[in-house]
N, C-alpha and C. Protein backbone atom coordinates (compact mmCIF):
# COMPACT_ATOMS: atom_id res chain seq x y z
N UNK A 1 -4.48 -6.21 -84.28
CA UNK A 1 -3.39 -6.67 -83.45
C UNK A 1 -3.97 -7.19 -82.14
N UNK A 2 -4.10 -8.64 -81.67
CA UNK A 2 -4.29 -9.14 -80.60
C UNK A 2 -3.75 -8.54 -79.41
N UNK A 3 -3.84 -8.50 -78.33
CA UNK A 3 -3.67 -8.36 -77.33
C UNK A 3 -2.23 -8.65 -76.43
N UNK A 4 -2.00 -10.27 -77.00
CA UNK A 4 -0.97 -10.95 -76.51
C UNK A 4 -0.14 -10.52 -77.56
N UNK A 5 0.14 -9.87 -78.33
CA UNK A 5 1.05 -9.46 -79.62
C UNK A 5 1.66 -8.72 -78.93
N UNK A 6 0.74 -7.06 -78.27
CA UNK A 6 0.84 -6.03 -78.13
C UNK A 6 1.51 -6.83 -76.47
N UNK A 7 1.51 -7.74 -75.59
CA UNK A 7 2.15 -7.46 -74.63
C UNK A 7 3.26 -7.97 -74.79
N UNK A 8 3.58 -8.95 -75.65
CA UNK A 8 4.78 -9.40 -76.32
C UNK A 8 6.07 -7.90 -76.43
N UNK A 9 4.95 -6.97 -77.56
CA UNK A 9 5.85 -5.93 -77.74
C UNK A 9 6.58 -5.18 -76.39
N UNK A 10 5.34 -4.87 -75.85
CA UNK A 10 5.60 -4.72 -74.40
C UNK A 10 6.91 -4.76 -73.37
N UNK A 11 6.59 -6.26 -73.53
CA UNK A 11 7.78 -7.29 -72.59
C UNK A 11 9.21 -6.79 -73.43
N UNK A 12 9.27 -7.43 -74.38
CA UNK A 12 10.36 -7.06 -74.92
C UNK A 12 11.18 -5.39 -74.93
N UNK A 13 10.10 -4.93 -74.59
CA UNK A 13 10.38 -3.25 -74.80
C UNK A 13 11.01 -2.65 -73.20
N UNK A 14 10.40 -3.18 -72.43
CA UNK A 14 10.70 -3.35 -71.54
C UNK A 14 12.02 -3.89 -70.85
N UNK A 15 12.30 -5.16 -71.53
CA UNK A 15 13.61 -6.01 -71.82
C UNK A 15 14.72 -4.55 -71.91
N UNK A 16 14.15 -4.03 -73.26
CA UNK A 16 15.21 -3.35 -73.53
C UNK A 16 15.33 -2.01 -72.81
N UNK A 17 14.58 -1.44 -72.18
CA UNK A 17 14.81 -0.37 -71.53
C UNK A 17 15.39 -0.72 -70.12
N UNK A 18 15.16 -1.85 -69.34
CA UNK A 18 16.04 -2.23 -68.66
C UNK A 18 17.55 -2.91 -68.81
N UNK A 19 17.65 -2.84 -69.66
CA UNK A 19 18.72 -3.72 -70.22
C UNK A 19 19.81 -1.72 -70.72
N UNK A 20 19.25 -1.24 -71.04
CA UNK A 20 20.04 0.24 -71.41
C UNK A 20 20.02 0.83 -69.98
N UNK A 21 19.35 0.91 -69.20
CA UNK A 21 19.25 1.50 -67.93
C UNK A 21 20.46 0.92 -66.98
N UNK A 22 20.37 -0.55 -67.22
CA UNK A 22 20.97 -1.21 -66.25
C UNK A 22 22.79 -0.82 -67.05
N UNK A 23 22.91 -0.63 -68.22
CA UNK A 23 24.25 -0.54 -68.79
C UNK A 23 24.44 0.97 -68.48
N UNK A 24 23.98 2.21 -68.14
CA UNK A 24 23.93 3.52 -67.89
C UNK A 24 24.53 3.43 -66.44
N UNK A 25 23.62 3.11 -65.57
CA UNK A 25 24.36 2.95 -64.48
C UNK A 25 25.61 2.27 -64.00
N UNK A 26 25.92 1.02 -64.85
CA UNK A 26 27.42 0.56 -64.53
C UNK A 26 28.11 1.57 -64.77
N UNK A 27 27.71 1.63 -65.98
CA UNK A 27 28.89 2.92 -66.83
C UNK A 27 28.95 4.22 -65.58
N UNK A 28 28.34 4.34 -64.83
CA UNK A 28 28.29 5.93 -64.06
C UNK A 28 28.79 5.21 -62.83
N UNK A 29 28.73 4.62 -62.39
CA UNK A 29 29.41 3.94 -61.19
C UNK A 29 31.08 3.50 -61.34
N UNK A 30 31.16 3.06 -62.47
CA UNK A 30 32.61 2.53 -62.97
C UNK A 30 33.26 3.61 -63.66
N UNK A 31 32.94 4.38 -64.01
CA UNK A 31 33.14 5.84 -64.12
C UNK A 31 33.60 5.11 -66.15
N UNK A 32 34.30 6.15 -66.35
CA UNK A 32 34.15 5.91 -68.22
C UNK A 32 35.94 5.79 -68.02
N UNK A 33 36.07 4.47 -68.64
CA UNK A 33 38.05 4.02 -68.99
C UNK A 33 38.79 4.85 -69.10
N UNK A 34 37.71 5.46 -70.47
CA UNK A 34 38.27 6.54 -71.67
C UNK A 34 39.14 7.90 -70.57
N UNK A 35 38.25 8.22 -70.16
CA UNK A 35 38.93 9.84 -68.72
C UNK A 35 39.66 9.36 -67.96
N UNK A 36 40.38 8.79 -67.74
CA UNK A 36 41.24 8.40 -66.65
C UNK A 36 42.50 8.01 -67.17
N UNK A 37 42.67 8.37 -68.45
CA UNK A 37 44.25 8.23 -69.67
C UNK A 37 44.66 9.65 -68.56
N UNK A 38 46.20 8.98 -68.23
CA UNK A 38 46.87 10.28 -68.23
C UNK A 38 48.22 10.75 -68.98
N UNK A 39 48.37 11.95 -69.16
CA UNK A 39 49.83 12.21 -70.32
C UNK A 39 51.15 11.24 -70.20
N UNK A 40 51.64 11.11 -71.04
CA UNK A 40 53.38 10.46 -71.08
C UNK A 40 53.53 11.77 -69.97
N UNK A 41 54.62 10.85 -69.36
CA UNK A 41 55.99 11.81 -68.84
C UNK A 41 57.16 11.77 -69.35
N UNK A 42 57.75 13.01 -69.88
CA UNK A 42 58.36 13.33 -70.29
C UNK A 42 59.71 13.77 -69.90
N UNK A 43 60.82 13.19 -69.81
CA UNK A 43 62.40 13.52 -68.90
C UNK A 43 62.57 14.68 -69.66
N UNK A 44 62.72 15.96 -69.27
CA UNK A 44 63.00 17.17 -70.01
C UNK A 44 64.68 17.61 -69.64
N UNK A 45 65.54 16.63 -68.12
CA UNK A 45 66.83 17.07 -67.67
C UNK A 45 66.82 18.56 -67.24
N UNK A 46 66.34 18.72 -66.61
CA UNK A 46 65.60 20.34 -65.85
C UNK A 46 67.21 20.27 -65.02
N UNK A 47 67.46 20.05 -64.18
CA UNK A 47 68.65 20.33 -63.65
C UNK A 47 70.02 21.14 -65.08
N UNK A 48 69.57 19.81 -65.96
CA UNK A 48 71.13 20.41 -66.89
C UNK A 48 70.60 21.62 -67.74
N UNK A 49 69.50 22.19 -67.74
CA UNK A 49 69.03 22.86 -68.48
C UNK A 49 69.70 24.27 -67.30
N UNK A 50 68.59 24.16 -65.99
CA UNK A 50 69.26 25.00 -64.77
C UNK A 50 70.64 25.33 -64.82
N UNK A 51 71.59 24.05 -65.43
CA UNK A 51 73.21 24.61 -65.12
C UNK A 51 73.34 25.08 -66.35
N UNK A 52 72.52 24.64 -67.19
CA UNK A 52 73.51 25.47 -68.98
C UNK A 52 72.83 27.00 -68.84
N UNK A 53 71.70 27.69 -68.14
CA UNK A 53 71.29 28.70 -68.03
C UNK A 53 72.02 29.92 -66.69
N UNK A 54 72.50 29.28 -66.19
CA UNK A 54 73.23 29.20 -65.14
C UNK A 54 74.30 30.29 -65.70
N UNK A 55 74.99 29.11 -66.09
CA UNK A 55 76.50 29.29 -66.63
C UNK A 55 76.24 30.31 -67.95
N UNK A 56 75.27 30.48 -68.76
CA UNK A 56 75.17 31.26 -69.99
C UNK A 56 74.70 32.36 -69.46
N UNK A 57 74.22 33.20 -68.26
CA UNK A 57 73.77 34.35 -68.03
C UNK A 57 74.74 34.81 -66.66
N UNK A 58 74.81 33.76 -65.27
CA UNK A 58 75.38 34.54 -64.29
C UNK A 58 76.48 34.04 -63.75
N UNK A 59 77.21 33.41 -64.26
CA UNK A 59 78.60 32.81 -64.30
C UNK A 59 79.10 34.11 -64.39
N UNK A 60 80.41 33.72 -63.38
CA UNK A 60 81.92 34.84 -63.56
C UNK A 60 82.23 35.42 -64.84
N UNK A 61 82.06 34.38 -65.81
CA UNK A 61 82.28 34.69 -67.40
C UNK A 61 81.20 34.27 -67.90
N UNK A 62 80.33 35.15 -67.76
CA UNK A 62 79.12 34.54 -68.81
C UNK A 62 78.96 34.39 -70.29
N UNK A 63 77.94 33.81 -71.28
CA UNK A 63 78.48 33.42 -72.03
C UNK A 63 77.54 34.88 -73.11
N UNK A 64 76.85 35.50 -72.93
CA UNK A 64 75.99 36.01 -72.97
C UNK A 64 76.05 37.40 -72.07
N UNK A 65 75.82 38.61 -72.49
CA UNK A 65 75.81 39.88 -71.68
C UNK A 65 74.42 39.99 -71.43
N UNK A 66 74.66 40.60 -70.10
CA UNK A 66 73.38 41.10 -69.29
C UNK A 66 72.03 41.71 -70.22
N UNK A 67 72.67 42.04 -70.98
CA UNK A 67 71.12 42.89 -72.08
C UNK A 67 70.39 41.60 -72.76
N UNK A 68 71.09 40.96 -73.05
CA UNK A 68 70.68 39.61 -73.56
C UNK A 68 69.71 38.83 -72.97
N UNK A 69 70.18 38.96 -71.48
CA UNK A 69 69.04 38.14 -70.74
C UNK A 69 68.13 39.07 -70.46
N UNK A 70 67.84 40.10 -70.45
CA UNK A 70 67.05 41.24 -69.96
C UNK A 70 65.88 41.04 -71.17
N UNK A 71 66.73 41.29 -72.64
CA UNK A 71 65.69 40.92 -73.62
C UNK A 71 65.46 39.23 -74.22
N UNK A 72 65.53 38.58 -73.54
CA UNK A 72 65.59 37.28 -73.63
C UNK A 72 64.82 36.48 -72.93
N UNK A 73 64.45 37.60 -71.33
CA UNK A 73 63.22 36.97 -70.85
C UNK A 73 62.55 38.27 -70.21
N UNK A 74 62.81 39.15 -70.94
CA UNK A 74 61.90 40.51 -71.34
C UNK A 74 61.88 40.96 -69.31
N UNK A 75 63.14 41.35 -69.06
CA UNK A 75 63.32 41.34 -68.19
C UNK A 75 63.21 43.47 -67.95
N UNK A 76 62.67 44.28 -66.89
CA UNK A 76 62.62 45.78 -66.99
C UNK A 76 63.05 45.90 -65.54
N UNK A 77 64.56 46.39 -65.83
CA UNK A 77 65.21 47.14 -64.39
C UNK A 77 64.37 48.36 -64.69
N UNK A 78 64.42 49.06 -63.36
CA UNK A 78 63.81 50.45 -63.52
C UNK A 78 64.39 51.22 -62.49
């Protein structure tokens, strides 16, 4: 193997280790697309949920007796 073969390989090798180096660092500077997804939001109606829980445990007429909610959200008078 000549000389000029082997710096050929060289060069090129070189090529490519700068060429992966130089794509490593964008990537770490620009940070990665992929991590920066964030969840759906989701309308869950939290208020009407608040009034139907409301009205089913401490309403004048509830719909539901007190033991119910006690074991329902494992609630311990003592």
């Amino acid at each position: 193997m000549s000389s000029s073969s082997s710096d050929e390989a060289d060069e090129v090798f070189d090529e490519f280790v700068d060429e992966v180096v130089d794509n490593f660092i964008d990537t770490v500077i620009d940070g990665h697309p992929n991590k920066s997804k964030r969840r759906a939001y989701i309308e869950r109606a939290r208020e009407q949920g608040h009034n139907q829980l409301w009205n089913d445990y401490f309403n004048d007429n509830p719909t539901y007796p007190p033991e119910m909610f006690r074991r329902r959200f494992r609630i311990i008078f003592e």
